[in-house]
Each structure stands twice: as structure tokens, then as C-alpha cells.
C-alpha atoms as a PDB file:
ATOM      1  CA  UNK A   1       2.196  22.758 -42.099  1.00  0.00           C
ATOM      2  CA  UNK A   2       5.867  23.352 -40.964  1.00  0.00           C
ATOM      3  CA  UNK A   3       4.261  21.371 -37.465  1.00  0.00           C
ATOM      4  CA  UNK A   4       2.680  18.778 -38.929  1.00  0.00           C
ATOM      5  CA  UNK A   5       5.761  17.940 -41.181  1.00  0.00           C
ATOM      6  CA  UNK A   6       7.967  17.910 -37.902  1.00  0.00           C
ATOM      7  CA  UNK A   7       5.706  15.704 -36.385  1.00  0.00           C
ATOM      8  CA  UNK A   8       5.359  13.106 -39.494  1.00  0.00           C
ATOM      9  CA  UNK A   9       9.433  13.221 -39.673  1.00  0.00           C
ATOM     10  CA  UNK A  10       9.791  12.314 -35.799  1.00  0.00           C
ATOM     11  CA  UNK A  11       7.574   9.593 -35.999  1.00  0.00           C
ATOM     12  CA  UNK A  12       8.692   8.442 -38.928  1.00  0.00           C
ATOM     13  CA  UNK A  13      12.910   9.098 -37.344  1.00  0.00           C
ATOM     14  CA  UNK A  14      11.366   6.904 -34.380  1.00  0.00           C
ATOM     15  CA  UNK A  15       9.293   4.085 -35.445  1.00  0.00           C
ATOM     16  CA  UNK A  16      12.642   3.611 -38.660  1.00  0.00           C
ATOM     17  CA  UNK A  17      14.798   3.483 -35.258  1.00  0.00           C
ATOM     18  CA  UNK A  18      12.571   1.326 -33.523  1.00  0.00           C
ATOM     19  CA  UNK A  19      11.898  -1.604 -36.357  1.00  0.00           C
ATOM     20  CA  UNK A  20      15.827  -1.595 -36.969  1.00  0.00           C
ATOM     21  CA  UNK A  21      16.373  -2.956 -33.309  1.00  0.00           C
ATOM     22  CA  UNK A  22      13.503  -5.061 -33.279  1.00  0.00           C
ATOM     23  CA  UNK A  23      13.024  -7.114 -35.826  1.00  0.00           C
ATOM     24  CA  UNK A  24      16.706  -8.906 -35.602  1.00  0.00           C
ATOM     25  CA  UNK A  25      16.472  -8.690 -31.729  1.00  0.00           C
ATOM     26  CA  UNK A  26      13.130 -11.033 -32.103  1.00  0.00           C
ATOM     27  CA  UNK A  27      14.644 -13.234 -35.268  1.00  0.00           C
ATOM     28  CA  UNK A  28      17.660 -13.842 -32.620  1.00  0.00           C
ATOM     29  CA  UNK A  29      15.194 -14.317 -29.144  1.00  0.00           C
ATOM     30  CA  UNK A  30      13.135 -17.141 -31.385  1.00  0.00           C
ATOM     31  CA  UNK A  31      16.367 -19.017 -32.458  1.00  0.00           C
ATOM     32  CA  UNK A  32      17.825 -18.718 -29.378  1.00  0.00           C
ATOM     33  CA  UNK A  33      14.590 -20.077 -28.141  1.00  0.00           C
ATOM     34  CA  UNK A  34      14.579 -23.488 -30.861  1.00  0.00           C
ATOM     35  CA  UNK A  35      18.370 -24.171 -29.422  1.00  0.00           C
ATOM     36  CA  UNK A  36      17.220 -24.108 -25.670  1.00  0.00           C
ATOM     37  CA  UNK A  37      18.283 -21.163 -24.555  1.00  0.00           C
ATOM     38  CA  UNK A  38      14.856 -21.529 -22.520  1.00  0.00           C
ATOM     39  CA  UNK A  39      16.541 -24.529 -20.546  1.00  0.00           C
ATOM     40  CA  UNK A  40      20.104 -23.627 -19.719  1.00  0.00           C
ATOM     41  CA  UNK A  41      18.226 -19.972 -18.147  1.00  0.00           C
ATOM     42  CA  UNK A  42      15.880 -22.009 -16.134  1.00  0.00           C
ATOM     43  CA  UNK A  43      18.656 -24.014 -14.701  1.00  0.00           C
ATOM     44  CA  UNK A  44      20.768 -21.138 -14.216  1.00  0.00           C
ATOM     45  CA  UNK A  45      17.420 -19.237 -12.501  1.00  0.00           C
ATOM     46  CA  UNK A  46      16.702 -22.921 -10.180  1.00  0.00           C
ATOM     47  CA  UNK A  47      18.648 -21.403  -7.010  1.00  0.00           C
ATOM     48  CA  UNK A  48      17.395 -17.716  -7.103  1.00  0.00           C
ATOM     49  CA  UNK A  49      13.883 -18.879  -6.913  1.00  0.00           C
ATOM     50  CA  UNK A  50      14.703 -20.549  -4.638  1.00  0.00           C
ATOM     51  CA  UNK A  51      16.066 -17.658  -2.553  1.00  0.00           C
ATOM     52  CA  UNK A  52      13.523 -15.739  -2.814  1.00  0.00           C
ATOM     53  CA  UNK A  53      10.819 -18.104  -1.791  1.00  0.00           C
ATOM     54  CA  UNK A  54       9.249 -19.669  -4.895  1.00  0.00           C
ATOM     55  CA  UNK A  55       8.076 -22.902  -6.444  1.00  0.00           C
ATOM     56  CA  UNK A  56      10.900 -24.702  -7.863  1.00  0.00           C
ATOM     57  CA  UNK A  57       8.522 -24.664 -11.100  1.00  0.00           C
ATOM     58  CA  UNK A  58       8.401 -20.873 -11.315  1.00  0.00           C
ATOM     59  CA  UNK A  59      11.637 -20.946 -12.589  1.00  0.00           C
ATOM     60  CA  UNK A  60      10.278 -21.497 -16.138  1.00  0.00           C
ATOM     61  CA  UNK A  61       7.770 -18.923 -15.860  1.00  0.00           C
ATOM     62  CA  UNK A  62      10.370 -16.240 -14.706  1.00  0.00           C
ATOM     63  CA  UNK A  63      12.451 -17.433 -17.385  1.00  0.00           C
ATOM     64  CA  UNK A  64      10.199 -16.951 -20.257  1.00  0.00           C
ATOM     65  CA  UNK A  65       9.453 -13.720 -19.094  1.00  0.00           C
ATOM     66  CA  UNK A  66      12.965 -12.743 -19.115  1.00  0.00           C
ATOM     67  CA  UNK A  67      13.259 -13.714 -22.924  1.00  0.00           C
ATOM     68  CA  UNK A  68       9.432 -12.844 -24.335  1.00  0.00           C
ATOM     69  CA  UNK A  69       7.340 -10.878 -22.278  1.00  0.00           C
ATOM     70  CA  UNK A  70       4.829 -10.812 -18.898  1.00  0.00           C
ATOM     71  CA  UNK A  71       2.073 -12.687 -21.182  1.00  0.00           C
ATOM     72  CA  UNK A  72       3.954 -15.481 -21.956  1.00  0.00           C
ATOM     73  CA  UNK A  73       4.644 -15.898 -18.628  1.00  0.00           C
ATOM     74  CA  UNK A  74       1.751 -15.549 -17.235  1.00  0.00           C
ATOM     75  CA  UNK A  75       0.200 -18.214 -20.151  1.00  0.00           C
ATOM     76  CA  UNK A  76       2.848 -20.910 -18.356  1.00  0.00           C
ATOM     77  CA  UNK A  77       2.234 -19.754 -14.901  1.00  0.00           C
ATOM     78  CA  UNK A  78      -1.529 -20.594 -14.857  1.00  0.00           C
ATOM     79  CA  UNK A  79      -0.611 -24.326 -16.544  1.00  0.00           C
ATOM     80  CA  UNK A  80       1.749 -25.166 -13.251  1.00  0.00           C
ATOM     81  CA  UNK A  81       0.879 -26.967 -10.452  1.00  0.00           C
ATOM     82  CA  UNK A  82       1.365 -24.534  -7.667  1.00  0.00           C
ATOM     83  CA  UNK A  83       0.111 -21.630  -9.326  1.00  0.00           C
ATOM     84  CA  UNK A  84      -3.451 -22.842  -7.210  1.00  0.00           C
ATOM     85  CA  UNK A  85      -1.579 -22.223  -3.999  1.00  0.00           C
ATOM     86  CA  UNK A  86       0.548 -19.221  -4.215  1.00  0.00           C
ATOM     87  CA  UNK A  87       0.052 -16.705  -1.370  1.00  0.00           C
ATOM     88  CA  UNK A  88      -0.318 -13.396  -1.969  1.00  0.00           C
ATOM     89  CA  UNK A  89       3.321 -12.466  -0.835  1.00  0.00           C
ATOM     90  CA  UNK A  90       4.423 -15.241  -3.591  1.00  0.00           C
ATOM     91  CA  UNK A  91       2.533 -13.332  -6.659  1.00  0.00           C
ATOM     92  CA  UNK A  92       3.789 -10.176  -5.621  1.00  0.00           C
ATOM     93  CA  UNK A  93       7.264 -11.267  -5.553  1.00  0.00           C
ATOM     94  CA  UNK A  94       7.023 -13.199  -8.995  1.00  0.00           C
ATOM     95  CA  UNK A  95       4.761  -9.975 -10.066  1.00  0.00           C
ATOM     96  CA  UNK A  96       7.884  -7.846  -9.071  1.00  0.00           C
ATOM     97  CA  UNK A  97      10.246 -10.178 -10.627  1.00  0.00           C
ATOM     98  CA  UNK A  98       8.415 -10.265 -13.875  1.00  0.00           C
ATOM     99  CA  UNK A  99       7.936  -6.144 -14.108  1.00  0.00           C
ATOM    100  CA  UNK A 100      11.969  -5.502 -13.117  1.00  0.00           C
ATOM    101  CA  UNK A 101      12.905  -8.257 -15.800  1.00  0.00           C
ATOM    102  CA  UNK A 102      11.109  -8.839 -18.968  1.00  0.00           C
ATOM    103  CA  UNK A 103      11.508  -8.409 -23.035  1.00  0.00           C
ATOM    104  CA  UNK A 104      15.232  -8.247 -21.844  1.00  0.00           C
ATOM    105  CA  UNK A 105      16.537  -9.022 -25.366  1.00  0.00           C
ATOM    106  CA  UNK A 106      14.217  -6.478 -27.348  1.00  0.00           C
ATOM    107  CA  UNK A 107      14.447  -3.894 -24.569  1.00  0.00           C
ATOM    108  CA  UNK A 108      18.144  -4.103 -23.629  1.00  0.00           C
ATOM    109  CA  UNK A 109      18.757  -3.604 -27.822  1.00  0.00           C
ATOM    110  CA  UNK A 110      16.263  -0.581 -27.815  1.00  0.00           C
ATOM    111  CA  UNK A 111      18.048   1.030 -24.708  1.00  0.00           C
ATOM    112  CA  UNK A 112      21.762   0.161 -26.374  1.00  0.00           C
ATOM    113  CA  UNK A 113      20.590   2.435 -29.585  1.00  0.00           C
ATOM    114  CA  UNK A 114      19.445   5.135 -26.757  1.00  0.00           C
ATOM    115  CA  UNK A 115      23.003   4.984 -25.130  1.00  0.00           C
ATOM    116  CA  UNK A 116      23.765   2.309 -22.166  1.00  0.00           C
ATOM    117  CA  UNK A 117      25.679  -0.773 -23.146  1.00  0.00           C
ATOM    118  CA  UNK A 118      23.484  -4.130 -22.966  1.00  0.00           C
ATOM    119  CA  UNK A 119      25.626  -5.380 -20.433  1.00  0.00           C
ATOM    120  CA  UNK A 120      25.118  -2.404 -18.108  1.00  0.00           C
ATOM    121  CA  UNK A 121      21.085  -2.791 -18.431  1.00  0.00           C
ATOM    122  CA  UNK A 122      21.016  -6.468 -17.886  1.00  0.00           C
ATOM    123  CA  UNK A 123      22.986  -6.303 -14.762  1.00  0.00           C
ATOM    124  CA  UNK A 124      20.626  -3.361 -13.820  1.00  0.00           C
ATOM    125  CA  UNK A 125      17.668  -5.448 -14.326  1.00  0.00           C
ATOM    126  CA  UNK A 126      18.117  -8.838 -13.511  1.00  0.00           C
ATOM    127  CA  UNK A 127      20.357  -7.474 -10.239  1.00  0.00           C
ATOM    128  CA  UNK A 128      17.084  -5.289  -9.274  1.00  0.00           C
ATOM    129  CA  UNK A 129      14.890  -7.723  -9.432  1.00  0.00           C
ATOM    130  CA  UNK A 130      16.646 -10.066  -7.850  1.00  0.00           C
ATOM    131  CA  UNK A 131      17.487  -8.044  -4.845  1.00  0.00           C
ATOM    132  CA  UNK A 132      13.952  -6.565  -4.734  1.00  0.00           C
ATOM    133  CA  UNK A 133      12.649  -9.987  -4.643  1.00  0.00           C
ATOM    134  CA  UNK A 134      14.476 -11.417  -1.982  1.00  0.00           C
ATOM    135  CA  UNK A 135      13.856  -8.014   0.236  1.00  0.00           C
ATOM    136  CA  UNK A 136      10.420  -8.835  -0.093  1.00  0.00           C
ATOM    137  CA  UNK A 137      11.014 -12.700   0.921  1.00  0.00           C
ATOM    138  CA  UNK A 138      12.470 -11.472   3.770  1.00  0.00           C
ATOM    139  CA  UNK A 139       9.853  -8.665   4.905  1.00  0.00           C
ATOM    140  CA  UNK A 140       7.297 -11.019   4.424  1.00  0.00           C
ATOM    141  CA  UNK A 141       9.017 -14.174   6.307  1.00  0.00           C
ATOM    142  CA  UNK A 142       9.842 -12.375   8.906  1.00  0.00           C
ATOM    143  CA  UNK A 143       6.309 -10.206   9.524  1.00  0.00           C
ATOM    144  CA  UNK A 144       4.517 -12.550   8.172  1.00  0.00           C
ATOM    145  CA  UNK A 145       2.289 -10.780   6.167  1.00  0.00           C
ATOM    146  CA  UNK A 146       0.377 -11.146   2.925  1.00  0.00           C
ATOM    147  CA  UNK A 147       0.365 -15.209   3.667  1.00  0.00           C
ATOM    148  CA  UNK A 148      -3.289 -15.812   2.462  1.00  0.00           C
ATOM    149  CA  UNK A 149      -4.066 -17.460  -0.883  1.00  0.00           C
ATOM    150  CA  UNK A 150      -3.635 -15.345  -3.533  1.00  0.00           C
ATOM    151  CA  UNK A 151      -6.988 -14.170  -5.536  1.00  0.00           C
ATOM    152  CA  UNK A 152      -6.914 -13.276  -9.311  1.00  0.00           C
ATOM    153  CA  UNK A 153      -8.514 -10.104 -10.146  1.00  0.00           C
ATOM    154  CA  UNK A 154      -8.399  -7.209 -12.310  1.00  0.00           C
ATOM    155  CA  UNK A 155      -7.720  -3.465 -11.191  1.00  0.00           C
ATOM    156  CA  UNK A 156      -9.924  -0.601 -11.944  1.00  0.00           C
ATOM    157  CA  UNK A 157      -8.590   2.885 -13.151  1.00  0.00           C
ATOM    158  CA  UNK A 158     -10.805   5.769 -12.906  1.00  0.00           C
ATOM    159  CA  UNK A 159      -8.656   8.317 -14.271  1.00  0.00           C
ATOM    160  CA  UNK A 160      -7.484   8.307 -18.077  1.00  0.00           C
ATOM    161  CA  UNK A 161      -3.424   7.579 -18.725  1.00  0.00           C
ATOM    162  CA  UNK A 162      -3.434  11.451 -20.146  1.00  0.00           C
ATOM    163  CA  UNK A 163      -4.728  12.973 -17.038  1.00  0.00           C
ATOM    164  CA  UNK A 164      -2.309  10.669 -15.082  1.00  0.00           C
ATOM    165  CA  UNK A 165       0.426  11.624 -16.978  1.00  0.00           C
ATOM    166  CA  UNK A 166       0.251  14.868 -16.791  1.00  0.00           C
ATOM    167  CA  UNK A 167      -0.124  14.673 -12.892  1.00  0.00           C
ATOM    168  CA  UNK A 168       2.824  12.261 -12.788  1.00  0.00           C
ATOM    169  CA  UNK A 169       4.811  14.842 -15.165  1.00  0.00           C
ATOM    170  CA  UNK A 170       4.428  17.462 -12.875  1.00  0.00           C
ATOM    171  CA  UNK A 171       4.380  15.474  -9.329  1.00  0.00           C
ATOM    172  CA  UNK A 172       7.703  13.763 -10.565  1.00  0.00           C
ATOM    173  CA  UNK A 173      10.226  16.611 -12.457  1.00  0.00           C
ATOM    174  CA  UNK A 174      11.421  17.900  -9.107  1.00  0.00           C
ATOM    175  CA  UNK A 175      12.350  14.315  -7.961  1.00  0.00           C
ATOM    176  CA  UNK A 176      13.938  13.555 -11.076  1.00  0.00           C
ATOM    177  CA  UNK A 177      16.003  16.186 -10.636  1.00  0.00           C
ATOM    178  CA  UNK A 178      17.012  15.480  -7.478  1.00  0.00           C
ATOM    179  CA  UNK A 179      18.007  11.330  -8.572  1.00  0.00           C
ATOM    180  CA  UNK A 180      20.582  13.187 -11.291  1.00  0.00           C
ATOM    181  CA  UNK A 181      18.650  13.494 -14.406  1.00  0.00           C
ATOM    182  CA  UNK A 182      18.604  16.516 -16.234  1.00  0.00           C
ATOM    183  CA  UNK A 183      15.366  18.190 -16.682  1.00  0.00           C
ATOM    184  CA  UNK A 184      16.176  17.506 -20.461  1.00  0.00           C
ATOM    185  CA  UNK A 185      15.350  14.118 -20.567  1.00  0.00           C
ATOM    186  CA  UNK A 186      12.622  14.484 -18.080  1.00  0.00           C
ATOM    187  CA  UNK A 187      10.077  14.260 -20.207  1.00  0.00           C
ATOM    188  CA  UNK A 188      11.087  11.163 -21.954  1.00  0.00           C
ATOM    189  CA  UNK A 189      11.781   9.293 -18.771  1.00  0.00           C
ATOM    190  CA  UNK A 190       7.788  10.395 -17.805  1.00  0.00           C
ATOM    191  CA  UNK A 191       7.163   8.847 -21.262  1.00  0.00           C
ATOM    192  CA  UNK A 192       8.949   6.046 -20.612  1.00  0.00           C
ATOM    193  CA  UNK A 193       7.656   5.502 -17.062  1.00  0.00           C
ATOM    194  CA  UNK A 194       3.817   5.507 -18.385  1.00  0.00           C
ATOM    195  CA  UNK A 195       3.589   4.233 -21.989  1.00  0.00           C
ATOM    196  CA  UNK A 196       6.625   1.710 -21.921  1.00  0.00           C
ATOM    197  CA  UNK A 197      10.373   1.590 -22.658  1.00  0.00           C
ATOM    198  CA  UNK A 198       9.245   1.010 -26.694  1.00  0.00           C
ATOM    199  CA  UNK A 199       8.067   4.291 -26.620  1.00  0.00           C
ATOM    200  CA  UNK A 200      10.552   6.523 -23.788  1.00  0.00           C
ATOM    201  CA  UNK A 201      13.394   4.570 -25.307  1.00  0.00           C
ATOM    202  CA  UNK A 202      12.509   5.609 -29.055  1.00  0.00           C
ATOM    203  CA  UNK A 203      12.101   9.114 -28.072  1.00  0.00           C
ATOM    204  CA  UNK A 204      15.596   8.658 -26.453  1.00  0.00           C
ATOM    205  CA  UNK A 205      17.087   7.344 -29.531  1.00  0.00           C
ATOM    206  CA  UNK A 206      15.972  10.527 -31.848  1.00  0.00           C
ATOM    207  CA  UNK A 207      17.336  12.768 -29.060  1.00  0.00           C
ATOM    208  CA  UNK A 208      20.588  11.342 -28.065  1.00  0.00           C
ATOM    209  CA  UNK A 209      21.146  11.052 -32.074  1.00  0.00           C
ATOM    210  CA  UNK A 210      20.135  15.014 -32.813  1.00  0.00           C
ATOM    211  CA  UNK A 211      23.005  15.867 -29.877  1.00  0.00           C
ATOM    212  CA  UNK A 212      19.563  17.211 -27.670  1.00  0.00           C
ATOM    213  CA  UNK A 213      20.565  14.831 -24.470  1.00  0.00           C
ATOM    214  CA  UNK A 214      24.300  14.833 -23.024  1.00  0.00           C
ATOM    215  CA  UNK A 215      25.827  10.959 -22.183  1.00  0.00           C
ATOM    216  CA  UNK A 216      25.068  11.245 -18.728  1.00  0.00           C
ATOM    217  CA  UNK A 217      21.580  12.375 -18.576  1.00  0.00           C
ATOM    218  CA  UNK A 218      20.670   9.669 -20.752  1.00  0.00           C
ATOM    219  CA  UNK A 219      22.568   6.617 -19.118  1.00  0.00           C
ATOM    220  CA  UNK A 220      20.756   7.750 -15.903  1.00  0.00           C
ATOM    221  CA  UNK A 221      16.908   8.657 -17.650  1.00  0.00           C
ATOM    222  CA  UNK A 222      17.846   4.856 -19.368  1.00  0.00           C
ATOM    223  CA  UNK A 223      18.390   3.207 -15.804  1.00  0.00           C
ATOM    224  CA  UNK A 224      15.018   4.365 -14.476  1.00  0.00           C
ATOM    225  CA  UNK A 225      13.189   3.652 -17.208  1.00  0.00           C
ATOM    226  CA  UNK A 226      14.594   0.023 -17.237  1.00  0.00           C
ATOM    227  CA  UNK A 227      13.485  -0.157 -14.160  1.00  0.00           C
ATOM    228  CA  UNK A 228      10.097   1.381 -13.944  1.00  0.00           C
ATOM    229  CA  UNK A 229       7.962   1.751 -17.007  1.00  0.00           C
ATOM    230  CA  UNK A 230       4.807   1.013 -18.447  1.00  0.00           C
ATOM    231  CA  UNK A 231       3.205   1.362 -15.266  1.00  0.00           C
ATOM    232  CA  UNK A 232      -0.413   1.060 -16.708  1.00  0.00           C
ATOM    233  CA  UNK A 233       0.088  -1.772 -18.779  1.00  0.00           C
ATOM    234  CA  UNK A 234       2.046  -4.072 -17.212  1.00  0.00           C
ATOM    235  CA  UNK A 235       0.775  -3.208 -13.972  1.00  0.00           C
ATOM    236  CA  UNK A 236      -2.486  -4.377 -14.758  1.00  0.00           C
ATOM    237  CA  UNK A 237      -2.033  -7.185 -16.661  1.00  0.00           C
ATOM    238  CA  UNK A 238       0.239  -8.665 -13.599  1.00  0.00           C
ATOM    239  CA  UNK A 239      -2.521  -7.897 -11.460  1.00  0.00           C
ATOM    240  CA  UNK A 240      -4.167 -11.157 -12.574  1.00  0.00           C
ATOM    241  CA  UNK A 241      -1.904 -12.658 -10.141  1.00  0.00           C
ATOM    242  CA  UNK A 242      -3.857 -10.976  -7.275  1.00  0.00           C
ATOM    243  CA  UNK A 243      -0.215  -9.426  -5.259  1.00  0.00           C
ATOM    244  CA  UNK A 244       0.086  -6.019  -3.446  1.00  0.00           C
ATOM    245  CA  UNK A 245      -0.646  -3.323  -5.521  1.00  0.00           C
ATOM    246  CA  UNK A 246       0.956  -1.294  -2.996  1.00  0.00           C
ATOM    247  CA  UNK A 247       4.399  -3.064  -3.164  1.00  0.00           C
ATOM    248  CA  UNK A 248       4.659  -3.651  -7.073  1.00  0.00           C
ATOM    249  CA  UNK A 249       3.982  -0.196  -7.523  1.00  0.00           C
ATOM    250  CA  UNK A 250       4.457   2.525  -4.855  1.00  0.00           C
ATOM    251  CA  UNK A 251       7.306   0.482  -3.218  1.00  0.00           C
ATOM    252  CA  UNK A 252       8.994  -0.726  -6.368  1.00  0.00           C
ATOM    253  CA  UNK A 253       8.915   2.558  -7.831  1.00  0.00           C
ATOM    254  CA  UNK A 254      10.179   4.128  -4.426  1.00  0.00           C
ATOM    255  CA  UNK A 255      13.301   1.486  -4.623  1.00  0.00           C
ATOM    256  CA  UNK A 256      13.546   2.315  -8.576  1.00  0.00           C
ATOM    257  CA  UNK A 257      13.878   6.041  -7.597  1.00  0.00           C
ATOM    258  CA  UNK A 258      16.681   5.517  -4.752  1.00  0.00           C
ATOM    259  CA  UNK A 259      18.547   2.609  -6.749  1.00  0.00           C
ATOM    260  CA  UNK A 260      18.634   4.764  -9.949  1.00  0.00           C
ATOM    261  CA  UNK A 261      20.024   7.391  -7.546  1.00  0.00           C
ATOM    262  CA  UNK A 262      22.713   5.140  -6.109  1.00  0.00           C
ATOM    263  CA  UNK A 263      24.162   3.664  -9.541  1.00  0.00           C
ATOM    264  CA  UNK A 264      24.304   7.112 -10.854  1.00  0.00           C
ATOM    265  CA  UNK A 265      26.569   7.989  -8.378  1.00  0.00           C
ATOM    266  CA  UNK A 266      28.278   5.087  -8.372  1.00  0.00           C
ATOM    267  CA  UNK A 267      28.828   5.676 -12.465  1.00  0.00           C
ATOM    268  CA  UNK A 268      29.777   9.193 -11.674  1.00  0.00           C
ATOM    269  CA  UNK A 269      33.070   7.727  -9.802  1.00  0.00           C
ATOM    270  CA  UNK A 270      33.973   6.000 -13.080  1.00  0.00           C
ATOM    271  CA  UNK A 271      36.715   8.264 -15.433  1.00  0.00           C
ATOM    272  CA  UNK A 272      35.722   9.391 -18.563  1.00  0.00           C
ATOM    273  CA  UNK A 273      37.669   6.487 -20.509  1.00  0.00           C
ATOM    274  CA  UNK A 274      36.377   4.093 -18.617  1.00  0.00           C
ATOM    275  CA  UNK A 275      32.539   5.589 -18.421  1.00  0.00           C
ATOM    276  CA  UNK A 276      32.937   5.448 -22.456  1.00  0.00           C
ATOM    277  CA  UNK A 277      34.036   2.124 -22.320  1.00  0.00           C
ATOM    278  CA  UNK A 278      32.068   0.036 -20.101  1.00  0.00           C
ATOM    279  CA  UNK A 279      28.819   2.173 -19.809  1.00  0.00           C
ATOM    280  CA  UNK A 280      28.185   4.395 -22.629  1.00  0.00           C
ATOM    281  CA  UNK A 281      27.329   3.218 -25.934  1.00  0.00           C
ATOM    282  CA  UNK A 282      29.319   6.377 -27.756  1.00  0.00           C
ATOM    283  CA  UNK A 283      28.104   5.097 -31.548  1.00  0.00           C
ATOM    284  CA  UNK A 284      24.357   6.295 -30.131  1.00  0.00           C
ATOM    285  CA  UNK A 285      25.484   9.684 -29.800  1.00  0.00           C
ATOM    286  CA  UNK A 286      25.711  12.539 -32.809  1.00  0.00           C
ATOM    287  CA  UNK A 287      25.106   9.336 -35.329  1.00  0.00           C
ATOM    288  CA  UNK A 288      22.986   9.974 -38.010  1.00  0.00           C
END
């Protein structure tokens, strides 16, 4: 009984957590929307596609994923013109794109309440995408691979997400490790990885809040979750596009693991005053 009432309180302590950042994040996204908030990003976003070798009119589309999520996205990718002709190295860069960067306002809110400042996990997100992407433009330019007319199709899984996250859990503790995160919040970032942000980063919040995870094994559990989650889901919805499995998954999460690596030791250079100030989100911490 003790068990079951632990397990009723956490879920309760983390869904409570969860609906407090989301439902004003989402009233704010859809007014932010109706003032065209939607324009002035797609402008802004104009040259980067650009760069790294899109349709001018994927702008939108990346856009909208940035504010909402992959499906609207993909809902205005299939209405534009030169969705008909995209190569395959063209979905798998806006595929890329679209898993580094969407839901930005609802999950940058959910991973302030965990710890990390928004402005810290938008400059994560948007800057990894938009290097990852024009990596790819270039690999692809200058090999010239994956230049044949992308297909849409759906993947098949054979194993169950439990069995795979187990495997994941056990294949991937000793490499966390090694990137800087505590074997603490190991498990959460696994969480994170497989079932989504909503769910590692509402784990993270009851933690960080109950004093179980120090500052610095959160920030950096936070950055690799921002950058690589919900690889079930998301993967295989942006498979529709028909890109590289192999390159939105084993070589994003490869550059995930060494980026995460490289902007935790970049944030361990920081002094403590200043690590409070511009990285941490200290109210997260021991607040009840």
C-alpha cells in the first residue's frame, strides 16, 4: 500500500508540474501565433534555409515546427510545391531540423522548471540544428549522395519500446557517464531519450525539486535530452518524409552525445556566480 501510495503521489507531483507549464506556455504559443509571430520567424529563418540547401518555401514548415510541433509541420510541408521533388538528402536535413527544434515554447518552459534557463535551451537547440543541418548540406554536396527523389514510407519496429529501453538503459549508462552526467539522472535522461522530453523532463522536475539531482547533473541530463528524445515517436512519424534513417538517428544521436559533451565542458569553465546566473534556473532547485 505504502508503494502504491508513492506511486499515485509521483504521478500526481508530476503530471500537477507538468499542466502548470503547459497550459500558459500553449495560451501564449496561440496568441503569439494570431499576432504573426509565424511571419517575422519565417523571415528571420529565409537565409538559414537557405544555407543549408532548402526550398525557399520550407521556411514556413521549419517555422511552424519550431512553435507547434513535427505534425503541424509536416501537415504544411505536404501542401508546398516542392515537397514533390525533395531528394532524399533534402528530407533528411529538414527531418533533422524538425527533430533538433520543435515544441520549443512548451519544451523550453518544461526544461526551465527542470533547471536550465530558456535562453540556454533555445540556443542549444536551434544552434544544433542549425549546424547539424548545414554539416549534412555539405557531406551531401560534396559526396553527392542521397540525391534521388525522396519516397514516403513508414518504418517497421519489431521490438517493443520496453524491451528497447531496457537495452538502451543498459547499452547507454556507461556513455553517459563518460559525456558528464551523473549516474543519478541517468535514468531520467534514458526516459527522456525514449518516451519524450514531456515525460524525462517531468521526472526531472520532481527530482531536482526533492534535492535528489545536483545543478550540474541536471543542466547536462537537460542538454541531451533537448537534443535527443522521443526517439520512437518522432522518429517515425518524420519518417514519412522518406530521409536516412541512419543519419537522423545513429548520426544525430552520435553528434547529440559529443555536443552535449562539449557544452558541458564548456559550462564547467563558467564560475559559480555566473553558472547561477546565466545557466541555472536556481528557483527549480529545493522549491516546493
Amino acid at each position: 500500500m505504502t508503494i502504491f501510495k508513492k506511486i499515485v503521489t509521483d504521478i500526481y507531483i508530476v503530471s500537477w508540474a507538468l499542466f502548470k507549464v503547459l497550459i500558459p506556455t500553449l495560451i501564449v504559443v496561440k496568441i503569439a501565433e494570431m499576432a504573426g509571430a509565424v511571419y517575422w520567424l519565417n523571415v528571420a529563418m529565409a537565409p538559414i534555409v537557405t544555407m543549408i540547401g532548402l526550398p525557399a518555401d520550407m521556411a514556413i514548415v521549419l517555422t511552424t515546427t519550431m512553435l507547434t510541433n513535427p505534425y503541424a509541420g509536416l501537415m504544411l510541408l505536404s501542401a508546398m510545391p516542392s515537397a514533390a521533388s525533395l531528394s532524399v538528402a533534402q528530407t533528411t536535413i529538414i527531418a533533422s531540423f524538425m527533430l533538433f527544434a520543435h515544441s520549443l515554447p512548451v519544451e523550453a518552459a518544461i526544461t526551465r522548471n527542470a533547471g536550465l534557463r530558456v535562453g540556454v535551451t533555445l540556443v542549444v537547440r536551434v544552434g544544433a540544428a542549425i549546424l547539424f543541418c548545414a554539416l549534412l548540406n555539405i557531406f551531401f554536396n560534396q559526396f553527392n549522395v542521397l540525391g534521388e527523389t525522396a519516397r514516403l514510407h513508414l518504418p517497421q519496429f519489431d521490438m517493443t519500446p520496453s524491451l528497447l529501453q531496457w537495452g538502451i538503459q543498459k547499452m547507454m549508462h556507461p556513455i553517459l557517464v563518460l559525456v558528464g552526467i551523473g549516474s543519478r539522472a541517468s535514468t531520467i535522461v534514458i526516459v527522456g531519450l525514449t518516451l519524450g522530453l514531456g515525460f524525462g523532463g517531468g521526472l526531472m522536475i520532481k527530482d531536482v525539486r526533492q534535492g535528489m539531482i545536483p545543478a550540474q547533473a541536471a543542466v547536462g541530463s537537460l542538454v541531451l535530452i533537448n537534443l535527443y528524445h522521443s526517439v520512437f515517436e518522432d522518429t517515425a512519424v518524420l519518417m514519412l518524409l522518406g530521409p536516412s534513417l541512419f543519419y537522423i538517428l545513429v548520426v544525430r544521436g552520435i553528434f547529440s552525445l559529443i555536443l552535449t559533451y562539449v557544452i558541458i565542458r564548456l559550462l564547467a569553465l563558467l564560475s559559480e556566480p555566473n553558472y547561477d546566473r546565466f545557466v541555472v534556473n536556481t528557483k527549480a532547485f529545493g522549491a516546493h
